[in-house]
PDB file of N, CA and C in Angstrom:
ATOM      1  N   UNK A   1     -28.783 -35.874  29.967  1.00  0.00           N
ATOM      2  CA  UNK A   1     -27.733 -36.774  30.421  1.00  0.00           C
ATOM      3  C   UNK A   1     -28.364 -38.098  30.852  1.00  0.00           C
ATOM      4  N   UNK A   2     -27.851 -39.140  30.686  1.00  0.00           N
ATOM      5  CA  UNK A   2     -28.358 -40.390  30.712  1.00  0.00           C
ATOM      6  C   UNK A   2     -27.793 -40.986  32.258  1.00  0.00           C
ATOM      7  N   UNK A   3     -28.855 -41.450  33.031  1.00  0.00           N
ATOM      8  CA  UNK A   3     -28.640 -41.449  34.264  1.00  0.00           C
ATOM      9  C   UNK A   3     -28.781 -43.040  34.620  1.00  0.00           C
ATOM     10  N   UNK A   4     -27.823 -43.296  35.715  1.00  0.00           N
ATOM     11  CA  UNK A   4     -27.877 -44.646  35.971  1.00  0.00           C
ATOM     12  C   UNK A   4     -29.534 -45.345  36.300  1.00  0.00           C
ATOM     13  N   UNK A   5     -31.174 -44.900  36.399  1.00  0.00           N
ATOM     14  CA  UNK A   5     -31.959 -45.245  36.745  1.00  0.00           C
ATOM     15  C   UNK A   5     -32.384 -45.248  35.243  1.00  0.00           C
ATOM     16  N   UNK A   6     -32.411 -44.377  34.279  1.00  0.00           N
ATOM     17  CA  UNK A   6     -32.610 -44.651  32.870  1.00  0.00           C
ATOM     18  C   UNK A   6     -31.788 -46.119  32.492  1.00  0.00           C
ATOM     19  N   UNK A   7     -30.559 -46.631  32.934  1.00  0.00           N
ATOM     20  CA  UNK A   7     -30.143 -47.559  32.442  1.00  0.00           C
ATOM     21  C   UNK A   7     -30.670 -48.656  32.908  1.00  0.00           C
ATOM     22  N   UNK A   8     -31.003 -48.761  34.097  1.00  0.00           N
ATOM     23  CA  UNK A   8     -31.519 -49.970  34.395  1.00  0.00           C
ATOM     24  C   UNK A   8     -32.872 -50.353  34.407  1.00  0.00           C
ATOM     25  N   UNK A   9     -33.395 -49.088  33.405  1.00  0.00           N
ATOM     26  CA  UNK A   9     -34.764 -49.527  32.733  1.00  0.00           C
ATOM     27  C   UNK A   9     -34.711 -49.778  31.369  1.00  0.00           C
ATOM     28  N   UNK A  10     -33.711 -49.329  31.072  1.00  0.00           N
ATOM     29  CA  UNK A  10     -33.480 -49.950  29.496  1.00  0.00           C
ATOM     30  C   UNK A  10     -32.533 -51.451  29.498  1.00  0.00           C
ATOM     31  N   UNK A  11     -31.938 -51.774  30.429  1.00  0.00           N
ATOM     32  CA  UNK A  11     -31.291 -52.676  30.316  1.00  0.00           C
ATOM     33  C   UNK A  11     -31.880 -54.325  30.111  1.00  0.00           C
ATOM     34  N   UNK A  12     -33.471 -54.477  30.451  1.00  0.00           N
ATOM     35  CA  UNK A  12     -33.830 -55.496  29.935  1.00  0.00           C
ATOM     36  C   UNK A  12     -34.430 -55.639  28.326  1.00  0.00           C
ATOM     37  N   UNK A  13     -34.794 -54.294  28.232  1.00  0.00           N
ATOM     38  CA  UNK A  13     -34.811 -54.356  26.538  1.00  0.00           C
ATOM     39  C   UNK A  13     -33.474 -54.761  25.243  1.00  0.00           C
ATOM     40  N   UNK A  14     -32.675 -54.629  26.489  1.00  0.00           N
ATOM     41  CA  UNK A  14     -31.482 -54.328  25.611  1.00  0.00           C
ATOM     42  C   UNK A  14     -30.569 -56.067  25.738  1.00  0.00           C
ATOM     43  N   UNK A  15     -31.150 -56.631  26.995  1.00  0.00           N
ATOM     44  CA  UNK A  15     -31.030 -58.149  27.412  1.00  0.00           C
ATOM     45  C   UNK A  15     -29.473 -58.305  27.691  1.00  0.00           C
ATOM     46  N   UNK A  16     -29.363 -56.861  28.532  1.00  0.00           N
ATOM     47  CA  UNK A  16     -27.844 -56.949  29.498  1.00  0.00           C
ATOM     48  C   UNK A  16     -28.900 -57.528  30.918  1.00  0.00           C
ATOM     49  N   UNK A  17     -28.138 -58.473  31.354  1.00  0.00           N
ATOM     50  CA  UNK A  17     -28.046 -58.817  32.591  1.00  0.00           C
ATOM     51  C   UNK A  17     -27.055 -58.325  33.917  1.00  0.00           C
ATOM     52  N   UNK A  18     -27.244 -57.209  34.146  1.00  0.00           N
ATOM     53  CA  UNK A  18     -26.784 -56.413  34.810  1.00  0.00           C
ATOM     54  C   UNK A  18     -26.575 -57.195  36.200  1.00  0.00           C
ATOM     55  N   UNK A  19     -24.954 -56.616  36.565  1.00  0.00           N
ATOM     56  CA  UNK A  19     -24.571 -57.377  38.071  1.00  0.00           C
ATOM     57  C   UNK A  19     -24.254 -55.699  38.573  1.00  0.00           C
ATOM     58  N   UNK A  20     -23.757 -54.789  37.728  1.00  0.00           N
ATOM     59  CA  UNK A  20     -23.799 -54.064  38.788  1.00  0.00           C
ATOM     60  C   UNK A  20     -23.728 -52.464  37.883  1.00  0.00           C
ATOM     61  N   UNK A  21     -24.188 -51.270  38.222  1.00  0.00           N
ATOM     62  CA  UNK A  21     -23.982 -50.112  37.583  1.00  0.00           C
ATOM     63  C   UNK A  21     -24.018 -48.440  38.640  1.00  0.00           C
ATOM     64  N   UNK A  22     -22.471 -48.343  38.323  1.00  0.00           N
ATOM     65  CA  UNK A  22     -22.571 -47.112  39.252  1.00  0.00           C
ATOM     66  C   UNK A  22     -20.894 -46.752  39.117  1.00  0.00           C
ATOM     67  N   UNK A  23     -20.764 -45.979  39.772  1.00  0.00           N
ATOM     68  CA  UNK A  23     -19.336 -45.145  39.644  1.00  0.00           C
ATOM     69  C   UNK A  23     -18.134 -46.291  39.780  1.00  0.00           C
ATOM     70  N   UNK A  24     -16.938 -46.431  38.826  1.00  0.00           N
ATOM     71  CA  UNK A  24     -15.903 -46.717  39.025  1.00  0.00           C
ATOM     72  C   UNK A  24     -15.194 -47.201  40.050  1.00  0.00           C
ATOM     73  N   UNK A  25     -15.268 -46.285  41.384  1.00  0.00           N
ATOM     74  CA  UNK A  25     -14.531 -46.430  42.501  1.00  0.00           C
ATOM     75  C   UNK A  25     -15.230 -47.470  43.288  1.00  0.00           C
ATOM     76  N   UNK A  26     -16.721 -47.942  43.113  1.00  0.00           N
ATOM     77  CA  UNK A  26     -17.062 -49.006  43.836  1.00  0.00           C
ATOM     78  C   UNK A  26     -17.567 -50.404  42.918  1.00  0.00           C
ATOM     79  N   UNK A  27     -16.915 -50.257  42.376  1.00  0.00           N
ATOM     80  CA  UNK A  27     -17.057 -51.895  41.184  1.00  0.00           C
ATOM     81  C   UNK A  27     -16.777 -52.635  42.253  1.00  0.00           C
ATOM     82  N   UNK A  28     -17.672 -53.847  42.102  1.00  0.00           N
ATOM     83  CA  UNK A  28     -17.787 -54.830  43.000  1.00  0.00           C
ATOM     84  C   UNK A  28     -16.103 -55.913  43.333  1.00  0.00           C
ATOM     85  N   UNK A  29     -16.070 -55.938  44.657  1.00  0.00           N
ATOM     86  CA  UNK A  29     -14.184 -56.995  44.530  1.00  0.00           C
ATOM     87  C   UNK A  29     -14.256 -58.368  43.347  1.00  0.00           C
ATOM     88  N   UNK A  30     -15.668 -59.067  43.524  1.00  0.00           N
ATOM     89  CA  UNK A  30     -16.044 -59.764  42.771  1.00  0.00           C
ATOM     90  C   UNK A  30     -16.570 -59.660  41.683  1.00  0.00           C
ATOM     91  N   UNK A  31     -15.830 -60.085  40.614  1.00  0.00           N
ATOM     92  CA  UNK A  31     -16.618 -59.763  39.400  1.00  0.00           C
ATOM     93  C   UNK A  31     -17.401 -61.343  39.033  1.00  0.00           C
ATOM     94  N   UNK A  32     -18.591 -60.962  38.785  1.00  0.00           N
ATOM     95  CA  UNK A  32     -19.091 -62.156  38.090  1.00  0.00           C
ATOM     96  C   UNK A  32     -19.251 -62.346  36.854  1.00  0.00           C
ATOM     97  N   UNK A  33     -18.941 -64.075  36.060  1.00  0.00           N
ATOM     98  CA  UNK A  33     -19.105 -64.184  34.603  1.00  0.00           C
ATOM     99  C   UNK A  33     -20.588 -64.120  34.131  1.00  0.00           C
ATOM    100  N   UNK A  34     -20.473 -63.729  32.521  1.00  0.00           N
ATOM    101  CA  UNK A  34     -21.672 -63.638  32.429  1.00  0.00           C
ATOM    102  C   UNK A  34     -22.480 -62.891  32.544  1.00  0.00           C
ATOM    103  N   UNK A  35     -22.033 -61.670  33.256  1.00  0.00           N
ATOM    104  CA  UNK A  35     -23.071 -60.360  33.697  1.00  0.00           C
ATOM    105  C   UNK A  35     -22.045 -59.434  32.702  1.00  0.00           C
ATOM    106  N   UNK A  36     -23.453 -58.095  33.355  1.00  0.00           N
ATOM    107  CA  UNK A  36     -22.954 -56.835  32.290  1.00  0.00           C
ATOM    108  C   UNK A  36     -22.519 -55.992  33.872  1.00  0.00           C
ATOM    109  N   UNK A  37     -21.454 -55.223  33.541  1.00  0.00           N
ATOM    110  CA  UNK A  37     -21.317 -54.273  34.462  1.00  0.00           C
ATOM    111  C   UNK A  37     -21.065 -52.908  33.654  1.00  0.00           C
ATOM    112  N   UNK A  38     -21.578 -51.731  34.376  1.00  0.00           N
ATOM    113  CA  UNK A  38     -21.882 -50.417  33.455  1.00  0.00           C
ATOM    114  C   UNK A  38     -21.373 -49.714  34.530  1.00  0.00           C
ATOM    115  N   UNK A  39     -20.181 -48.692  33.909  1.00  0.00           N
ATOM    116  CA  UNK A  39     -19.388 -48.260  34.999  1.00  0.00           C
ATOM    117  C   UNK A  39     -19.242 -46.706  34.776  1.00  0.00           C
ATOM    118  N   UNK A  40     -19.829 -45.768  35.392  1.00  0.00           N
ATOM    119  CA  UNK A  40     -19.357 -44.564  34.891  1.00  0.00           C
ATOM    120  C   UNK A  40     -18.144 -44.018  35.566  1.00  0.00           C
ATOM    121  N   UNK A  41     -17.263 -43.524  34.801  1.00  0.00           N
ATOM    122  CA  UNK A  41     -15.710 -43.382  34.937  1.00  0.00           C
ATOM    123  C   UNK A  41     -15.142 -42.113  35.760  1.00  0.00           C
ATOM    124  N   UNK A  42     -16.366 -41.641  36.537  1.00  0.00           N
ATOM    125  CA  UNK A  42     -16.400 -40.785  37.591  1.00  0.00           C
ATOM    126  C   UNK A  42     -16.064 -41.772  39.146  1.00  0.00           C
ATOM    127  N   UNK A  43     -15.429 -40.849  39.830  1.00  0.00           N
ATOM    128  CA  UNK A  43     -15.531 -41.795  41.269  1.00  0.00           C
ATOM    129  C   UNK A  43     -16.455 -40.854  41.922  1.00  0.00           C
ATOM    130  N   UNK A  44     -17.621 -41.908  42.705  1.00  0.00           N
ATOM    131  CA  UNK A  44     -18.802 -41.024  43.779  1.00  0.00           C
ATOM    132  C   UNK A  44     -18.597 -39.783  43.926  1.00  0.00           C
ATOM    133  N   UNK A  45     -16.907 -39.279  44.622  1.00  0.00           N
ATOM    134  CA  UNK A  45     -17.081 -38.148  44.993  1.00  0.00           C
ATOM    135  C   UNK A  45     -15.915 -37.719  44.556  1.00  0.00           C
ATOM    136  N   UNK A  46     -15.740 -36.262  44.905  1.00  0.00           N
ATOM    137  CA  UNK A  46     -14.868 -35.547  43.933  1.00  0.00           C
ATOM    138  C   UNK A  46     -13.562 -35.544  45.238  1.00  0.00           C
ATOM    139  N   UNK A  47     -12.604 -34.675  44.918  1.00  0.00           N
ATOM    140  CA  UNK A  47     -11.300 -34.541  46.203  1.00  0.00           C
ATOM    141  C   UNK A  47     -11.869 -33.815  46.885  1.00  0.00           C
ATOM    142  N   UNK A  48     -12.975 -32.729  47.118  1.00  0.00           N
ATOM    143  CA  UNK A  48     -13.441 -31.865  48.397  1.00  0.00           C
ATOM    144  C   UNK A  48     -14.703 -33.027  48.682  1.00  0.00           C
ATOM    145  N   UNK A  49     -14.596 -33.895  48.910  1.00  0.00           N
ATOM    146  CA  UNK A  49     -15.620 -34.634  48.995  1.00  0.00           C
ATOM    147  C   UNK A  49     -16.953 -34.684  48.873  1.00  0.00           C
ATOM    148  N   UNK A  50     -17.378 -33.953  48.021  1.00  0.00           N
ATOM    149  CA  UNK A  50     -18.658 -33.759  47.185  1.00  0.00           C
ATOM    150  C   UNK A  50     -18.966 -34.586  45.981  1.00  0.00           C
ATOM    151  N   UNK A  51     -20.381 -35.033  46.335  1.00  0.00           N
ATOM    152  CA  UNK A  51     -20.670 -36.058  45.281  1.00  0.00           C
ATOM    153  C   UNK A  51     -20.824 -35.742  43.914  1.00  0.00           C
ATOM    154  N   UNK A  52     -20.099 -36.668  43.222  1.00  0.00           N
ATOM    155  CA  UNK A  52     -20.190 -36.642  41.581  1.00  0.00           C
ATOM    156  C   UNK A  52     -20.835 -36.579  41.102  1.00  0.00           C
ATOM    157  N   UNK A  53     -21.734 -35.932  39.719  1.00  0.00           N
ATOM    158  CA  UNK A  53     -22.885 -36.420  39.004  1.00  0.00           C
ATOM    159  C   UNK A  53     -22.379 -37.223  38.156  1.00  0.00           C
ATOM    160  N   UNK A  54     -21.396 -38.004  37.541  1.00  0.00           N
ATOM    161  CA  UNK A  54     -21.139 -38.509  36.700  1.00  0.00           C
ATOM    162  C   UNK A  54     -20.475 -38.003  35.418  1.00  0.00           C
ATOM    163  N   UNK A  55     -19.832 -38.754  34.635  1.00  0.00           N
ATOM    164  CA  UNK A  55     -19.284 -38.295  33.025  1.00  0.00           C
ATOM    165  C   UNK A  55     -19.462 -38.941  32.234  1.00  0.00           C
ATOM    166  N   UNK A  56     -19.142 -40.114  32.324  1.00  0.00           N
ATOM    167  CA  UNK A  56     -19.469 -41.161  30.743  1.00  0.00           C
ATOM    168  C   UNK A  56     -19.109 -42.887  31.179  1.00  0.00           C
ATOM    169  N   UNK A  57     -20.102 -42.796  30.716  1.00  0.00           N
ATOM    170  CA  UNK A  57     -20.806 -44.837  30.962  1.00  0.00           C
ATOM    171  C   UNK A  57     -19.833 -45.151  29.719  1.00  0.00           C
ATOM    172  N   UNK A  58     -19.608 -46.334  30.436  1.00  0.00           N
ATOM    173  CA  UNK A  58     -18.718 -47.543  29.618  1.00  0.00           C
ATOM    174  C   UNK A  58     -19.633 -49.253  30.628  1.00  0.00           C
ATOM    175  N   UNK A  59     -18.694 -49.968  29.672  1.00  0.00           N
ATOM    176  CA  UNK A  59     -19.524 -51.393  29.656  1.00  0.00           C
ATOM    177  C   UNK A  59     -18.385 -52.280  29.555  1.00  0.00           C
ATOM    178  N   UNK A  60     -18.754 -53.926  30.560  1.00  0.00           N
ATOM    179  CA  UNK A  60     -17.817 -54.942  30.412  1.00  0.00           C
ATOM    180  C   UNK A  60     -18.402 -55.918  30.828  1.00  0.00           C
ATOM    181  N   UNK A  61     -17.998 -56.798  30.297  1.00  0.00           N
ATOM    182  CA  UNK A  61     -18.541 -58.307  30.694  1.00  0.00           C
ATOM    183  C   UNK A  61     -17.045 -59.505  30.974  1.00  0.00           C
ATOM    184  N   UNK A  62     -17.489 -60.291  31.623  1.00  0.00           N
ATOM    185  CA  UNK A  62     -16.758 -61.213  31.865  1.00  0.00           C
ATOM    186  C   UNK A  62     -17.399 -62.771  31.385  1.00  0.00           C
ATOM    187  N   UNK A  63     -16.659 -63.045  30.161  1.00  0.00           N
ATOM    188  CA  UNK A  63     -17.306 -63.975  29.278  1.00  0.00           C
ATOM    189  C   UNK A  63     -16.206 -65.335  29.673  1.00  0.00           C
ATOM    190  N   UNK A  64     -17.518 -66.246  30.258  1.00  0.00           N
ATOM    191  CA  UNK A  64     -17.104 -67.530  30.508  1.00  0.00           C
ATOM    192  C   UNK A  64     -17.482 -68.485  29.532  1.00  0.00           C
ATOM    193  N   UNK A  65     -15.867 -69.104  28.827  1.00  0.00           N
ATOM    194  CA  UNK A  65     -16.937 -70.476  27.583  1.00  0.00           C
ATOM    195  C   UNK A  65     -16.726 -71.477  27.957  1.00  0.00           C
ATOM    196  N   UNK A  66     -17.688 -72.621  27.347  1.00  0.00           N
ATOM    197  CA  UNK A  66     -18.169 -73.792  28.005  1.00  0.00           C
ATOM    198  C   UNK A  66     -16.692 -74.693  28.279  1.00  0.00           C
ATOM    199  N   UNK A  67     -15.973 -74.249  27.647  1.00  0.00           N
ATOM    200  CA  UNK A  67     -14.232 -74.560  28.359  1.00  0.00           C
ATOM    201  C   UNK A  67     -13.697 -74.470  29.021  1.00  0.00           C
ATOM    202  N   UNK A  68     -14.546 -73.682  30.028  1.00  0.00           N
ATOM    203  CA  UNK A  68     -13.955 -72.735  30.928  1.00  0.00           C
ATOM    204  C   UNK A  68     -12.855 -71.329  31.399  1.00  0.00           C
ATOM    205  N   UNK A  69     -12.349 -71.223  29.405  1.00  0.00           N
ATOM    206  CA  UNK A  69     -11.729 -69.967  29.390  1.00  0.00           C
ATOM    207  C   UNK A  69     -12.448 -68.594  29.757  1.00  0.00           C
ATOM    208  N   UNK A  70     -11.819 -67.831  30.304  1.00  0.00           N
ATOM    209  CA  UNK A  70     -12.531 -66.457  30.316  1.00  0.00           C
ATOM    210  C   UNK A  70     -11.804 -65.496  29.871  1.00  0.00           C
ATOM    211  N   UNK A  71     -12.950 -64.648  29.119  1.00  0.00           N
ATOM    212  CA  UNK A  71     -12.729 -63.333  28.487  1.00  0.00           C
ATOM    213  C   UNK A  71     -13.022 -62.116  28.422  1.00  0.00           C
ATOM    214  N   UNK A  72     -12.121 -61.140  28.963  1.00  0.00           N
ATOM    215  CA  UNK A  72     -12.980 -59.972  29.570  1.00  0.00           C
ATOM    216  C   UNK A  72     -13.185 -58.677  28.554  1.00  0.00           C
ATOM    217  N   UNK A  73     -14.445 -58.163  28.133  1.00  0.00           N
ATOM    218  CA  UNK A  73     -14.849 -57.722  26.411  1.00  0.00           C
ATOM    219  C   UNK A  73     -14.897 -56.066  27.563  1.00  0.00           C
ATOM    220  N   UNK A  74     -14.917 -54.898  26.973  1.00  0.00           N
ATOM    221  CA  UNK A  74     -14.919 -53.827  27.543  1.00  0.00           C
ATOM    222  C   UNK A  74     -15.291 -52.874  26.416  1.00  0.00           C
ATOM    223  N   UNK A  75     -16.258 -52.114  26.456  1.00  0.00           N
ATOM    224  CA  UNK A  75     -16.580 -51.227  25.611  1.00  0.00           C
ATOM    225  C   UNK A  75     -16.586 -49.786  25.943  1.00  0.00           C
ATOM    226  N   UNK A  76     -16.045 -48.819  25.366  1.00  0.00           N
ATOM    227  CA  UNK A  76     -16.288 -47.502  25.854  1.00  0.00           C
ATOM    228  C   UNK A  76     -16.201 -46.627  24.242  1.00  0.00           C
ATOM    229  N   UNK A  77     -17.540 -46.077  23.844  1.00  0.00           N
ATOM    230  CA  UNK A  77     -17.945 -44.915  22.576  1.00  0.00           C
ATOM    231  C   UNK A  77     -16.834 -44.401  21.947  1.00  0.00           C
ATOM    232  N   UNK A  78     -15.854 -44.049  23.432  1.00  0.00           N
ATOM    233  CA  UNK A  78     -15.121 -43.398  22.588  1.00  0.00           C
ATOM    234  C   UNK A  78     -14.002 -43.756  22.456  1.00  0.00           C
ATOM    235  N   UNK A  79     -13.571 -45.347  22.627  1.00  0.00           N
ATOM    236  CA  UNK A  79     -12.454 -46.106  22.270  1.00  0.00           C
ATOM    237  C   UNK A  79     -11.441 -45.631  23.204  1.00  0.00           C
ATOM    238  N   UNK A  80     -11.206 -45.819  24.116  1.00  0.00           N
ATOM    239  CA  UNK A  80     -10.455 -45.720  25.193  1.00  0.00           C
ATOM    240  C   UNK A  80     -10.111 -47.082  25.675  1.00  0.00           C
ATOM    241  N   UNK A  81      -9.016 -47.894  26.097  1.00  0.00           N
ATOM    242  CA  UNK A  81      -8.979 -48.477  27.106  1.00  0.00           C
ATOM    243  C   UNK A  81      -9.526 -48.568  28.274  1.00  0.00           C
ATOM    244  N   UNK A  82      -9.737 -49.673  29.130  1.00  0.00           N
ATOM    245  CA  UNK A  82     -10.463 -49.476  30.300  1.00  0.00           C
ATOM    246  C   UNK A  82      -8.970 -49.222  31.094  1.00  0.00           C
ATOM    247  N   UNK A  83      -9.747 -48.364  32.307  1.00  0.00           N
ATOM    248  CA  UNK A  83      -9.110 -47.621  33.627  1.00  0.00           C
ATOM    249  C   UNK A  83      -8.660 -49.385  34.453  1.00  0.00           C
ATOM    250  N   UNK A  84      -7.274 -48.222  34.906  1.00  0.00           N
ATOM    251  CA  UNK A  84      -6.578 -49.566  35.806  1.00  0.00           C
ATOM    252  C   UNK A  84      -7.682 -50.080  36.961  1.00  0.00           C
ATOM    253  N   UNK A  85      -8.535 -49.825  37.226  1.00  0.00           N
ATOM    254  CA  UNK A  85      -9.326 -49.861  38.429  1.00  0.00           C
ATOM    255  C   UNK A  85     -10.665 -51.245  37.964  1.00  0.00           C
ATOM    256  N   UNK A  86     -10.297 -51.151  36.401  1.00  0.00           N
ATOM    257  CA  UNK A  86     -11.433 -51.931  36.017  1.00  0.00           C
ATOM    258  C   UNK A  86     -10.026 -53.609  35.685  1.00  0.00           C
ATOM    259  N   UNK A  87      -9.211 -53.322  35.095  1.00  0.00           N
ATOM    260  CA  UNK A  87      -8.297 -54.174  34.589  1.00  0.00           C
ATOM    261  C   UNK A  87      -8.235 -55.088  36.066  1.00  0.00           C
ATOM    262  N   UNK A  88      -7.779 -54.393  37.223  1.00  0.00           N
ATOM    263  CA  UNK A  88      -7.507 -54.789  38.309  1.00  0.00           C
ATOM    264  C   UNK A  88      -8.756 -55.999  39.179  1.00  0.00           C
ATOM    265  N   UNK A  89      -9.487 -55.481  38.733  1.00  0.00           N
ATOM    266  CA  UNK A  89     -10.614 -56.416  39.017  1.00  0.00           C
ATOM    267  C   UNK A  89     -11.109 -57.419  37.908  1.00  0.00           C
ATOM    268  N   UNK A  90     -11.019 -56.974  36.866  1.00  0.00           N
ATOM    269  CA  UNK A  90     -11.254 -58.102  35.582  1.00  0.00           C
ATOM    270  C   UNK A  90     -10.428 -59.334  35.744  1.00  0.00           C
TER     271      UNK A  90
END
């Protein structure tokens, strides 16, 4: 299983500029343009409040052009929409 410390050693090979990577439920209030955020679609902890190991990484960026439009790109393997939790902050 591919673990958030594997990602952020591959992530400069891969020339994501990472702002932030970790469970869903704590995506940053601020999103910044220009960065990669890697979100696994688990929240920290479960309803008996025991911590999550995770389920499946997805990816988004918030693309600023020199126009100043922005565009928010979201990737997930297995073609899903992104979760209201990510929309809400995008």
């Amino acid at each position: 299983m591919l673990t958030d410390t594997d990602i952020k050693e591959m992530a400069p090979q891969m020339g994501l500029d990472l702002a932030y990577i970790g469970f869903k439920d704590n995506i940053p209030k601020r999103i910044r343009s220009n960065k990669h955020y890697i979100i696994n679609l688990d929240n920290a902890f479960d309803t008996e409040g025991q911590r999550n190991g995770g389920t499946h990484w997805v990816c988004f960026q918030v693309v600023r052009y020199p126009n100043d439009k922005c565009e928010a790109i979201y990737f997930d393997s297995y073609g899903f929409p992104p979760p209201e939790i990510i929309k809400k902050r995008v």
